[in-house]
N, C-alpha and C. Protein backbone atom coordinates (compact mmCIF):
# COMPACT_ATOMS: atom_id res chain seq x y z
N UNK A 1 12.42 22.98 8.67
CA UNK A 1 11.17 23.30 9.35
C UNK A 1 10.17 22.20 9.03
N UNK A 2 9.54 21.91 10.17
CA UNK A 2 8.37 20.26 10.00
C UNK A 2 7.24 21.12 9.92
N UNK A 3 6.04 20.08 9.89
CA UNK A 3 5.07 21.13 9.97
C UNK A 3 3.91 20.66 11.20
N UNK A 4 3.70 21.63 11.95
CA UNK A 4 2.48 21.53 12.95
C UNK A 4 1.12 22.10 13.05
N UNK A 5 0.49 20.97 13.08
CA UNK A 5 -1.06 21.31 13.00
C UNK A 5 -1.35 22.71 13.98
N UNK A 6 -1.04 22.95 14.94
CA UNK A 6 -1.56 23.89 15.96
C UNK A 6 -0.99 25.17 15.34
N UNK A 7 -0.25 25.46 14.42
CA UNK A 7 -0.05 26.92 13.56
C UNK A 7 -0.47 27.22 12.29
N UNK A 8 -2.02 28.45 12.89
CA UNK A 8 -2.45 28.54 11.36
C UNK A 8 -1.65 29.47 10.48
N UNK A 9 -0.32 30.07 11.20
CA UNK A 9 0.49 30.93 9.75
C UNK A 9 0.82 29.51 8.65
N UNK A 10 1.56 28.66 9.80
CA UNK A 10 1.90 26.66 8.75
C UNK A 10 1.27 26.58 8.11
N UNK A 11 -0.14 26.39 8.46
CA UNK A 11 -1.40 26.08 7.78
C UNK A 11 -1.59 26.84 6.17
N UNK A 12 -1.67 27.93 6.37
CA UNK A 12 -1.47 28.79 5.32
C UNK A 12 -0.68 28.86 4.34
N UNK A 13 1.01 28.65 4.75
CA UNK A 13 1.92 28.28 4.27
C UNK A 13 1.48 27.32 2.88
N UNK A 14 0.87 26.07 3.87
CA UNK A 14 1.29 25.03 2.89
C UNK A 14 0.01 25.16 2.02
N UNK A 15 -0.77 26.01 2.52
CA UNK A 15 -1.69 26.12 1.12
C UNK A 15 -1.27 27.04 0.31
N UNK A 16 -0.59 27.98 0.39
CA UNK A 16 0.18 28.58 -0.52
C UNK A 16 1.30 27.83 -1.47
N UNK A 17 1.99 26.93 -0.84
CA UNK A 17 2.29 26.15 -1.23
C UNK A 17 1.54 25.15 -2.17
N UNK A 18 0.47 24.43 -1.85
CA UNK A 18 0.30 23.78 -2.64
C UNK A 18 -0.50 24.40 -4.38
N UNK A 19 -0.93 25.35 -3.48
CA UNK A 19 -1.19 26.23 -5.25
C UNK A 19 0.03 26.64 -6.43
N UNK A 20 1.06 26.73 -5.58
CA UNK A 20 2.67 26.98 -6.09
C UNK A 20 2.63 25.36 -7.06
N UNK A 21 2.24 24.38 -6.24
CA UNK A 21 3.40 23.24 -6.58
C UNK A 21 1.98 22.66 -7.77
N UNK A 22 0.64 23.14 -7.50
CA UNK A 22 -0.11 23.07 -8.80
C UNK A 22 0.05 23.75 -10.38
N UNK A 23 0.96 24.92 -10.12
CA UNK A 23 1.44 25.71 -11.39
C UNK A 23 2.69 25.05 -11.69
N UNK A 24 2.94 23.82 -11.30
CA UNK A 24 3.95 23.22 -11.52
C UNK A 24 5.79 23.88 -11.12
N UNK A 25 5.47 24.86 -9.89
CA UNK A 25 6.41 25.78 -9.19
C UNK A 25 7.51 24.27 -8.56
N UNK A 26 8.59 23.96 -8.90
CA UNK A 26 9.41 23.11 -8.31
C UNK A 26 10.07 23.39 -6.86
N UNK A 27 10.53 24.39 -6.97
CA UNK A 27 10.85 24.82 -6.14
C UNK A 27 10.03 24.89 -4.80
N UNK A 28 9.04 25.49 -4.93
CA UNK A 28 7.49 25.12 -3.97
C UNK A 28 7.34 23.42 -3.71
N UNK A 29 7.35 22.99 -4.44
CA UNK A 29 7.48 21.54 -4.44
C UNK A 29 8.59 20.94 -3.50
N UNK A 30 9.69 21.18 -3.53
CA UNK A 30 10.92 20.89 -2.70
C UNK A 30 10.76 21.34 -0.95
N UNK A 31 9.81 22.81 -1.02
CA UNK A 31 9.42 23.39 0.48
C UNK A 31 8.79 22.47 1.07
N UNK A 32 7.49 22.36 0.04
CA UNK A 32 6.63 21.23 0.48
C UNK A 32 6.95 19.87 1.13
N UNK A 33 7.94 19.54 0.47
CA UNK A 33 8.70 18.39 0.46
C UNK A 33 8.92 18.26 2.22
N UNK A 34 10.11 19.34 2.15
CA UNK A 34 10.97 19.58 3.37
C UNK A 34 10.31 19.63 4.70
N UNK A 35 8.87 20.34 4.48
CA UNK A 35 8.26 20.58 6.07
C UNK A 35 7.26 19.44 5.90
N UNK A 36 6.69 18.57 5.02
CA UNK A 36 6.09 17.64 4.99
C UNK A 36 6.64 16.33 5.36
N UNK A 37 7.43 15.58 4.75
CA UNK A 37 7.65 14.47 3.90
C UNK A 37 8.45 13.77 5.83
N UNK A 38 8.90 13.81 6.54
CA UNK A 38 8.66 13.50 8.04
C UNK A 38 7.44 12.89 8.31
N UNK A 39 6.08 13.34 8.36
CA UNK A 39 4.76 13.02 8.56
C UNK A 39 4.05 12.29 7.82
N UNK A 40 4.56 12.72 6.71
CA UNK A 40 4.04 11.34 5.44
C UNK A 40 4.36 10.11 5.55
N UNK A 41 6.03 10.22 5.48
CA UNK A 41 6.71 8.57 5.98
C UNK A 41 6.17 7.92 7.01
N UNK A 42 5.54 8.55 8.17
CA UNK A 42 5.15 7.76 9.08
C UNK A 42 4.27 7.45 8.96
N UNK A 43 3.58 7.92 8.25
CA UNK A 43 2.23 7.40 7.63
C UNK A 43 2.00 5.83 7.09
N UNK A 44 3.33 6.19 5.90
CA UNK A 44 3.17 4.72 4.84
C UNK A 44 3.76 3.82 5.86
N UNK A 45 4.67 4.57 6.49
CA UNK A 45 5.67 3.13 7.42
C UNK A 45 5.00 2.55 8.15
N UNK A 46 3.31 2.82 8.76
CA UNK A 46 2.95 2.06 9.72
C UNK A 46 2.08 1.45 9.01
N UNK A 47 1.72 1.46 7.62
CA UNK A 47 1.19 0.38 6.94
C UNK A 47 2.03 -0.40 6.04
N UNK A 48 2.95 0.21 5.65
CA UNK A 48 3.73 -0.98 4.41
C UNK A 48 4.95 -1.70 5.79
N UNK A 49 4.83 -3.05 4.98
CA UNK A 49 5.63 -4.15 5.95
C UNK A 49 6.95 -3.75 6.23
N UNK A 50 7.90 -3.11 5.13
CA UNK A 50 9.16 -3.13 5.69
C UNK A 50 9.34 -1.33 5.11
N UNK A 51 10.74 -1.29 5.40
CA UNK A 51 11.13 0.58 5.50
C UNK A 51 11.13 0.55 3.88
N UNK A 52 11.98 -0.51 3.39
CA UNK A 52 11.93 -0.08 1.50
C UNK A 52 10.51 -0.50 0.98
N UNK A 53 9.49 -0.78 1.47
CA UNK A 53 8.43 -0.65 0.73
C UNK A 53 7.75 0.37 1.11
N UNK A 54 8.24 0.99 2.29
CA UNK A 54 7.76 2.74 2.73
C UNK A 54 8.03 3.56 1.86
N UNK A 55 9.33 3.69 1.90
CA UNK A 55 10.50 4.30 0.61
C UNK A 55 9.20 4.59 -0.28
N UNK A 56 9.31 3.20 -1.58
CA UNK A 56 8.72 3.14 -2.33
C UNK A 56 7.22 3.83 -2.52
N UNK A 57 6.95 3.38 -1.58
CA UNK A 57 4.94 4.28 -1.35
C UNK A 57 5.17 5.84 -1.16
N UNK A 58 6.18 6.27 -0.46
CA UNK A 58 6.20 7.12 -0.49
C UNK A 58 6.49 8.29 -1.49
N UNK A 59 7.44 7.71 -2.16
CA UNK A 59 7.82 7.96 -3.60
C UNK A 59 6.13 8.23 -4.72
N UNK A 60 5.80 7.04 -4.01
CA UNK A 60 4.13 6.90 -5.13
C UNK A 60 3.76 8.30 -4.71
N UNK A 61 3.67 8.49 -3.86
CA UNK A 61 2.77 9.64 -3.22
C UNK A 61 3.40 10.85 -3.54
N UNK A 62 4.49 10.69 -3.60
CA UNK A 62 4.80 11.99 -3.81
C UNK A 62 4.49 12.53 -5.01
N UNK A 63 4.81 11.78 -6.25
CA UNK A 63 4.43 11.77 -7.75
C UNK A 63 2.98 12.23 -7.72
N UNK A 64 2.03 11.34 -7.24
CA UNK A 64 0.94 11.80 -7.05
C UNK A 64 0.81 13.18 -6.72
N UNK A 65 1.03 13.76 -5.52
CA UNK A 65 0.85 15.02 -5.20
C UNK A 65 1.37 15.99 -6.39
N UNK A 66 2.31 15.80 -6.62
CA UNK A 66 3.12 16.80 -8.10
C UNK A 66 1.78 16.64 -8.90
N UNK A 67 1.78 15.29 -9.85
CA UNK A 67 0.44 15.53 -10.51
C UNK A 67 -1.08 15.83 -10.33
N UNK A 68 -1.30 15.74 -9.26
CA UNK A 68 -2.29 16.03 -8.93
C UNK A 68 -3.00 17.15 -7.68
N UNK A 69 -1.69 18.51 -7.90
CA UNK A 69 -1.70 19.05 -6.74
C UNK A 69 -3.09 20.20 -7.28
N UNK A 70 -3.22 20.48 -8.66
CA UNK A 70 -4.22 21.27 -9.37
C UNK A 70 -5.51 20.57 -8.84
N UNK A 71 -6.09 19.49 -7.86
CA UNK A 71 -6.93 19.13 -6.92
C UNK A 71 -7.25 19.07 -6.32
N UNK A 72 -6.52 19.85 -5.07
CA UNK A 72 -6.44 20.23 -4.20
C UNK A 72 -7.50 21.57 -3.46
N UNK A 73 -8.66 21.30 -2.89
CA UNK A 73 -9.52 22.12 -2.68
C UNK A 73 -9.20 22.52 -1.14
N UNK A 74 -8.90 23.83 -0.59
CA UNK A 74 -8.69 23.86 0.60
C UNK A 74 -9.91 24.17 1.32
N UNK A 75 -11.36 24.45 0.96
CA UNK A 75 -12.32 23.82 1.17
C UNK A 75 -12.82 23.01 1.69
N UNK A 76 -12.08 22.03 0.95
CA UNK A 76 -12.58 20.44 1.11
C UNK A 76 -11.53 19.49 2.29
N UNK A 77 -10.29 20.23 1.90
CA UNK A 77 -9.38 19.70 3.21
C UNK A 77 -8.09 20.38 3.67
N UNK A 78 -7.34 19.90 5.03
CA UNK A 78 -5.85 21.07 5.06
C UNK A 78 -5.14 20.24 4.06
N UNK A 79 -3.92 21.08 3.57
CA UNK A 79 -3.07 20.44 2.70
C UNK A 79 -2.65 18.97 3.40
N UNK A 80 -2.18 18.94 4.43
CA UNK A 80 -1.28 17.52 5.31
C UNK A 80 -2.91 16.71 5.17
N UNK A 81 -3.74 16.58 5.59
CA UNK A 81 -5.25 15.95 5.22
C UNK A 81 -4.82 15.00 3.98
N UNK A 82 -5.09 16.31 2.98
CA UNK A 82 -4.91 15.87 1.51
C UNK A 82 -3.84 15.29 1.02
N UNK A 83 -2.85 15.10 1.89
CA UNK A 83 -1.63 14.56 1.31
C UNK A 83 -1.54 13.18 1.97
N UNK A 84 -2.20 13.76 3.24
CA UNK A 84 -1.63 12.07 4.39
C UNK A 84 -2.93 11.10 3.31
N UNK A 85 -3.64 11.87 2.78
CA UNK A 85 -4.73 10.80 2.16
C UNK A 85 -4.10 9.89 1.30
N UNK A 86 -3.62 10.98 0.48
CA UNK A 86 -2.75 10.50 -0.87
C UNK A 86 -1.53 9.46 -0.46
N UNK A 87 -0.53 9.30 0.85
CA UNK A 87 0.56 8.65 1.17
C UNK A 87 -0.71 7.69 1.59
N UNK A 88 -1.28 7.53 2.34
CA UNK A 88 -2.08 6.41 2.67
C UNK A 88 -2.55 5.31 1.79
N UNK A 89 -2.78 6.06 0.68
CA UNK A 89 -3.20 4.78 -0.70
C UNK A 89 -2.45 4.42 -1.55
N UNK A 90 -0.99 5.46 -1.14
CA UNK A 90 -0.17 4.90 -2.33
C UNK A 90 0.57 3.41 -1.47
N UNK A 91 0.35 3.87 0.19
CA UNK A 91 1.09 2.49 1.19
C UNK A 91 0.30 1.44 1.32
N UNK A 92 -0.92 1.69 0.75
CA UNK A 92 -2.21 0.58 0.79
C UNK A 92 -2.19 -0.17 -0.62
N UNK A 93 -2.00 0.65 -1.14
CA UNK A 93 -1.80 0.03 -2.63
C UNK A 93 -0.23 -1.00 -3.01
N UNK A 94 0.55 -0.35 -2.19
CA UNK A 94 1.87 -0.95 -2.44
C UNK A 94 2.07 -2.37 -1.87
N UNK A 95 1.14 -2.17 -0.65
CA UNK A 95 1.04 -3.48 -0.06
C UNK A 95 0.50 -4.50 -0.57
N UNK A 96 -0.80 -4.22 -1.07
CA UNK A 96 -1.80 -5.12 -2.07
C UNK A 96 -1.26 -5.83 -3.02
N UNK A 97 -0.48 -4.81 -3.89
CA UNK A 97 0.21 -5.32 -4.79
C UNK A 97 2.06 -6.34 -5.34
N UNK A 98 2.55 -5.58 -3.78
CA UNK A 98 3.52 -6.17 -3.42
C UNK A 98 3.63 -7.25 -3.33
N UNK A 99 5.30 -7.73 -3.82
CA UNK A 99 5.76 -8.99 -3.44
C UNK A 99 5.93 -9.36 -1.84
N UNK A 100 5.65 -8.43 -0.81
CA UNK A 100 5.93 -8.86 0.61
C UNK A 100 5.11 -9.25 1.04
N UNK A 101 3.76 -9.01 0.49
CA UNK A 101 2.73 -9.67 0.69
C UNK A 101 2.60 -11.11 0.98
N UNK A 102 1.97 -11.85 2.43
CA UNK A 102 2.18 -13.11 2.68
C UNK A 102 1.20 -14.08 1.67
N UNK A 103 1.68 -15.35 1.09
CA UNK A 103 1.20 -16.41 0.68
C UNK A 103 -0.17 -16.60 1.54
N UNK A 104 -1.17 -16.80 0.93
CA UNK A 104 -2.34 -17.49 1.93
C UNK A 104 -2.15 -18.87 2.26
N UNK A 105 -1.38 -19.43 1.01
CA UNK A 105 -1.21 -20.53 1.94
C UNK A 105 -0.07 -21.46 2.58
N UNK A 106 1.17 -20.22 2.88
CA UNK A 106 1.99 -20.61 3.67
C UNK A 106 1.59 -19.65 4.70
N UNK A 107 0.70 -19.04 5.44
CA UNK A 107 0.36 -18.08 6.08
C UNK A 107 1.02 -18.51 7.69
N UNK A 108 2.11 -18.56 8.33
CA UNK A 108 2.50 -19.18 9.50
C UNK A 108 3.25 -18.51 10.28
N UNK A 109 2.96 -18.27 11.79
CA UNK A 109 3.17 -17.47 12.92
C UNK A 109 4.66 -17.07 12.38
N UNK A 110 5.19 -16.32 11.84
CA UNK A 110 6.43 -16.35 11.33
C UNK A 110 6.84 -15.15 12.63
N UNK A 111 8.44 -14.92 11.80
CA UNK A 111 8.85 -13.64 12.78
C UNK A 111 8.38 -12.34 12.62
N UNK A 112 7.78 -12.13 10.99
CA UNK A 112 7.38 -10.59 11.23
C UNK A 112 6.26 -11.21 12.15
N UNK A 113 5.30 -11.66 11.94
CA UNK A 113 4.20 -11.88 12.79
C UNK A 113 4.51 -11.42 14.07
N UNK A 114 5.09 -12.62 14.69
CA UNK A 114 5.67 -12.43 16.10
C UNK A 114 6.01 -11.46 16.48
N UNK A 115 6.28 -10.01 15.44
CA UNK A 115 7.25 -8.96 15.83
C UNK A 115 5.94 -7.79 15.99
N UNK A 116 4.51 -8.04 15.67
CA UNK A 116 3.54 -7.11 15.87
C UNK A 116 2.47 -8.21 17.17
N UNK A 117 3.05 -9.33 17.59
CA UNK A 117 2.60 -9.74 18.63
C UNK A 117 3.06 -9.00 19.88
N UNK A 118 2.56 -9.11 20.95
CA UNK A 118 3.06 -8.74 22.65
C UNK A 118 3.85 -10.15 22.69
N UNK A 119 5.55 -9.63 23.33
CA UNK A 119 5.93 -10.38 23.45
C UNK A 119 6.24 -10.96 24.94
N UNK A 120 6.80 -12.39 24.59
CA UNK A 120 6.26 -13.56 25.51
C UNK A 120 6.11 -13.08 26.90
N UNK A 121 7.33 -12.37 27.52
CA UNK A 121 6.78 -11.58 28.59
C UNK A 121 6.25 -10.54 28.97
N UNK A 122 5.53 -9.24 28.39
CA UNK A 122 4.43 -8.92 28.44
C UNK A 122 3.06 -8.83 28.18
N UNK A 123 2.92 -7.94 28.67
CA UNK A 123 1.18 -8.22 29.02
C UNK A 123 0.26 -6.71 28.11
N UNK A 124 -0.72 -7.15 27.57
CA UNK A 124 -1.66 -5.86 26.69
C UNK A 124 -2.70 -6.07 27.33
N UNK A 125 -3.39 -5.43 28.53
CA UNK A 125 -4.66 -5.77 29.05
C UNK A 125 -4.68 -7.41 29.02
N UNK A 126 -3.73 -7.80 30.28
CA UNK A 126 -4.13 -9.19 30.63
C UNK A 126 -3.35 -9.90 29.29
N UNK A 127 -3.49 -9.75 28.51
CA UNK A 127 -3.11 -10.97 27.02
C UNK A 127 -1.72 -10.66 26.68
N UNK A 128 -1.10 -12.02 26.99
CA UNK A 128 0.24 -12.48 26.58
C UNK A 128 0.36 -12.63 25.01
N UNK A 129 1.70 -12.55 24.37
CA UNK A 129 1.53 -13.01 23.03
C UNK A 129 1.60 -15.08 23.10
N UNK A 130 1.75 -15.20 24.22
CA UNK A 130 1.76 -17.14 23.77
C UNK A 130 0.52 -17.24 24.12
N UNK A 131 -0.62 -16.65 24.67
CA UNK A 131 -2.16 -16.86 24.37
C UNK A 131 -2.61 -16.40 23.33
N UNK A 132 -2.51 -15.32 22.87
CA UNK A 132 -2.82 -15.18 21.10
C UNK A 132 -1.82 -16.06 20.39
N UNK A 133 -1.20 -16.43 20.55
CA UNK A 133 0.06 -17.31 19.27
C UNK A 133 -1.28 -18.45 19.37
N UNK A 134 -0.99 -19.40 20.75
CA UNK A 134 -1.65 -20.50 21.25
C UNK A 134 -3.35 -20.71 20.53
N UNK A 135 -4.04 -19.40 20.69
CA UNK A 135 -5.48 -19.43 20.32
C UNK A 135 -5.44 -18.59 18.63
N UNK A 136 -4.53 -18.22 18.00
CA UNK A 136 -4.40 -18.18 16.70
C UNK A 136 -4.16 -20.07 16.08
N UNK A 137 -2.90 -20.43 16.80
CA UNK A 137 -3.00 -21.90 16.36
C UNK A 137 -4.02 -22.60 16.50
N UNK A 138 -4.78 -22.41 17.11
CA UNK A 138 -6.13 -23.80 17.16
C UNK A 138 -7.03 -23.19 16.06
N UNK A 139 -7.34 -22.34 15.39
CA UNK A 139 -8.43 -21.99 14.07
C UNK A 139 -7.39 -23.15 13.40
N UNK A 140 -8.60 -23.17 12.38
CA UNK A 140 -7.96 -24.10 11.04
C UNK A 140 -6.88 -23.55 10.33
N UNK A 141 -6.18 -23.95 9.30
CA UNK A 141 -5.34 -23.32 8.73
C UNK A 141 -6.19 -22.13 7.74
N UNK A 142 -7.02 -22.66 7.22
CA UNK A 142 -7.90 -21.41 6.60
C UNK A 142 -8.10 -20.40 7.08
N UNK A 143 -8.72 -20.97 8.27
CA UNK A 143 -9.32 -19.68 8.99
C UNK A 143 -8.06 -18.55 9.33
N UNK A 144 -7.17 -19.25 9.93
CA UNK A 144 -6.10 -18.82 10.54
C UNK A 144 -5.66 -17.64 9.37
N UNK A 145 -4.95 -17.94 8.26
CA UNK A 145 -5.00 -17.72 6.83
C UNK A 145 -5.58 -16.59 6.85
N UNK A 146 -6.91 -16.83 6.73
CA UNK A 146 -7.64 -15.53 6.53
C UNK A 146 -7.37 -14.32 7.56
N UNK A 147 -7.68 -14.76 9.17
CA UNK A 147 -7.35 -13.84 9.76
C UNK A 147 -6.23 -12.81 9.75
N UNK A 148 -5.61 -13.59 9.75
CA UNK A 148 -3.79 -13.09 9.58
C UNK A 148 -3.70 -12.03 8.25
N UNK A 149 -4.14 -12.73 7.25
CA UNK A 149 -4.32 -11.62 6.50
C UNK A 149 -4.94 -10.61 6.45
N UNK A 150 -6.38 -10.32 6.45
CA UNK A 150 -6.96 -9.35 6.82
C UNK A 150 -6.60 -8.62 8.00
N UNK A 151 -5.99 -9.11 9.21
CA UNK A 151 -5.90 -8.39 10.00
C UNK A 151 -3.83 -7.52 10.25
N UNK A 152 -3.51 -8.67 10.06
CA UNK A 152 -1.88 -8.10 9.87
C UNK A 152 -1.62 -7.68 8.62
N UNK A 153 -2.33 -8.20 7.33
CA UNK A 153 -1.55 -7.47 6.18
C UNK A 153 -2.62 -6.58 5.44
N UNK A 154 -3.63 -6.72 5.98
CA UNK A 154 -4.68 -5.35 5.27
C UNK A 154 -5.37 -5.79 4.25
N UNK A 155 -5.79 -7.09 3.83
CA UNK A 155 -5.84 -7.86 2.76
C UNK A 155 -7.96 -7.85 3.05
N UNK A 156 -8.43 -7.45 1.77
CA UNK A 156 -9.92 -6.48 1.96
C UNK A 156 -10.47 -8.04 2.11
N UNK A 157 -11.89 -8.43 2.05
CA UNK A 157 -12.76 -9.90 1.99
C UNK A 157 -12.83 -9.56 0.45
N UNK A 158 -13.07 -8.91 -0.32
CA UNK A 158 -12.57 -9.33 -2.16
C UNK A 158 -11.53 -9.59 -2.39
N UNK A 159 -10.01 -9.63 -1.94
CA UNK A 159 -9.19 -10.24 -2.20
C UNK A 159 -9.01 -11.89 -1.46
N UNK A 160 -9.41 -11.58 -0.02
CA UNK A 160 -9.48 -12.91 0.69
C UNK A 160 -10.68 -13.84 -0.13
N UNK A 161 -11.21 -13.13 -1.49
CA UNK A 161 -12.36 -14.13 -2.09
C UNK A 161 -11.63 -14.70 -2.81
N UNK A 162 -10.98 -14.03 -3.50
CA UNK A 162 -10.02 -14.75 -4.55
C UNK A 162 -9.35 -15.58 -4.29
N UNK A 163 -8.74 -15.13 -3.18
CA UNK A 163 -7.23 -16.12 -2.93
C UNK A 163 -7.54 -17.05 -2.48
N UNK A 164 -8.68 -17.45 -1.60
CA UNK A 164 -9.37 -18.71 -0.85
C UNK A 164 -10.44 -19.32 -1.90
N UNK A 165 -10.82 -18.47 -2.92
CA UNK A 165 -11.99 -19.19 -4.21
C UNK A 165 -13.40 -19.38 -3.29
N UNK A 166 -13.58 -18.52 -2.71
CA UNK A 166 -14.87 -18.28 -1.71
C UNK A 166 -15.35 -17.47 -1.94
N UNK A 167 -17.10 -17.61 -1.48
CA UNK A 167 -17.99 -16.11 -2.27
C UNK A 167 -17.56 -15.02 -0.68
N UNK A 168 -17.55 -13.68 -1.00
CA UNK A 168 -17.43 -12.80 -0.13
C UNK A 168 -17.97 -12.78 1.12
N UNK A 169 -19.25 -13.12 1.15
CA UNK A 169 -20.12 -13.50 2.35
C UNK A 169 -19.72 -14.79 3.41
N UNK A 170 -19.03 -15.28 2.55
CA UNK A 170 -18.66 -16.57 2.99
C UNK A 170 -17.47 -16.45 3.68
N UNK A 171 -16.67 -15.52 2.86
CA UNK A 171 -15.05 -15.05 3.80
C UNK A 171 -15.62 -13.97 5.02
N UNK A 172 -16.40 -12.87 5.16
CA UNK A 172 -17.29 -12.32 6.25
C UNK A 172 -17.83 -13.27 7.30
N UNK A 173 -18.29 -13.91 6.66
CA UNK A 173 -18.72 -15.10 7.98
C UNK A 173 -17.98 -16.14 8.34
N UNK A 174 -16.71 -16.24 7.71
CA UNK A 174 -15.65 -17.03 8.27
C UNK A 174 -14.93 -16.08 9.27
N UNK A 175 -14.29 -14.83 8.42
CA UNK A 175 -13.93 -14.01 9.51
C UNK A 175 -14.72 -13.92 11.16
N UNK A 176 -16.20 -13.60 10.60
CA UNK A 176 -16.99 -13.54 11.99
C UNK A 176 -16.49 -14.52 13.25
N UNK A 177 -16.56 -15.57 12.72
CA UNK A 177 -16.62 -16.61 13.52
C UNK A 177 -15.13 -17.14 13.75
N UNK A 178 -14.40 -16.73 13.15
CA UNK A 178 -12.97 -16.92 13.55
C UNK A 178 -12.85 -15.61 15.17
N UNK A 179 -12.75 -14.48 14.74
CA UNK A 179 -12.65 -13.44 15.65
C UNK A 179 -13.56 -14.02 17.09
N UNK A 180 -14.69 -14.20 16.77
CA UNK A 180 -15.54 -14.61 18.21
C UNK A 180 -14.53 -16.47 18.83
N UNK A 181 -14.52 -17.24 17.48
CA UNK A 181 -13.14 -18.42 18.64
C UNK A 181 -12.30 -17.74 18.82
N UNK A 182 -11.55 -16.52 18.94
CA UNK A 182 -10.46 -16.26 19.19
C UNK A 182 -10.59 -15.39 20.27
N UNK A 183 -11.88 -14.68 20.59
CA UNK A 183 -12.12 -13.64 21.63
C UNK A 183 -12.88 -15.25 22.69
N UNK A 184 -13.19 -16.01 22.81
CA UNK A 184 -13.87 -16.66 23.60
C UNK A 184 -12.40 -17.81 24.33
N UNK A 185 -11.38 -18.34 23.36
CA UNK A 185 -10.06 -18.68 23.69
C UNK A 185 -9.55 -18.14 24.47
N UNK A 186 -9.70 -16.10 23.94
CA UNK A 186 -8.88 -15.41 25.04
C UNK A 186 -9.73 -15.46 26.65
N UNK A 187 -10.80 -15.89 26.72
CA UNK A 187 -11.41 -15.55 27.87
C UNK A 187 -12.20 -14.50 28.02
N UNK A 188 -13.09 -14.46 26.89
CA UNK A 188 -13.96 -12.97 26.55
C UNK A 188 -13.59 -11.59 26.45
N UNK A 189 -12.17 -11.84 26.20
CA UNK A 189 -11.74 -10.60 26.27
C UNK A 189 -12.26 -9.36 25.29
């Protein structure tokens, strides 16, 4: 059994559940598991780069939830809320910290790239992927660098400070002005 937002007996369920899996109830924990853990994965999978670093985040998250299910205010949120929160930072975190994480400064149109581009023969509102490839290549390599990261790998302007040795404001207003050559390349799009 998965679980769906549009049934408040579900709903109920899993808050019963999660008070179970706060008394440290295993078994409750495993239910949880079963009608959850479908919705979670898709969660981390559309932020962590590949399926075994999903795996992995997901794993984070789950640990998390075990320890920290005695936090859980249903008040404050539905159980899937509180959990998709929790898979979300353990796939944000995994990324950050991960080895899949791209080099800033081998940062280059590679194939994962290419593989979250529109490819060569279609179209996303007018824009081909060889006009974004084309108007990604003309920024500098920095710039380029930066974009790519922040925007394909989730990489915050305090880490793009570090890794480029630039004050924060300075990676913000590089970003700025990268995004506007790249929207004025596309043709104002």
């Amino acid at each position: 059994m998965t679980y769906r937002t549009s049934d408040p007996s579900r709903q109920a369920d899993l808050v019963d559940l999660m008070h179970a899996v706060a008394s440290r109830d295993e078994t409750a924990f495993k239910r949880l598991y079963d009608r959850t853990s479908a919705k979670l994965f898709a969660v981390v999978r559309r932020i962590a780069i590949s399926e075994a670093a999903a795996e992995e985040a997901l794993q984070e998250a789950w640990v998390r939830i075990w320890n920290h299910a005695d936090r859980f205010d249903p008040a404050l949120a539905s159980p899937i809320t509180w959990m998709t929160t929790i898979a979300r930072h353990a796939a944000i975190d995994a990324v950050r910290k991960g080895p899949e994480r791209a080099s800033a400064t081998a940062v280059v149109l590679d194939e994962e790239l290419a593989d979250k581009l529109p490819a060569p023969g279609s179209t996303t509102d007018g824009l081909t992927g060889p006009q974004l490839r084309r108007c990604l290549e003309g920024l500098e390599p920095d710039r380029r660098g930066m974009v790519l990261l922040a925007y394909s790998y989730g990489y915050s302007r305090e880490e793009l400070s570090r890794r480029f040795d630039k004050p924060v404001a300075t990676v913000k207003t590089i970003l700025r002005r990268s995004l506007i050559a790249l929207k004025e390349c596309l043709g104002g799009r």
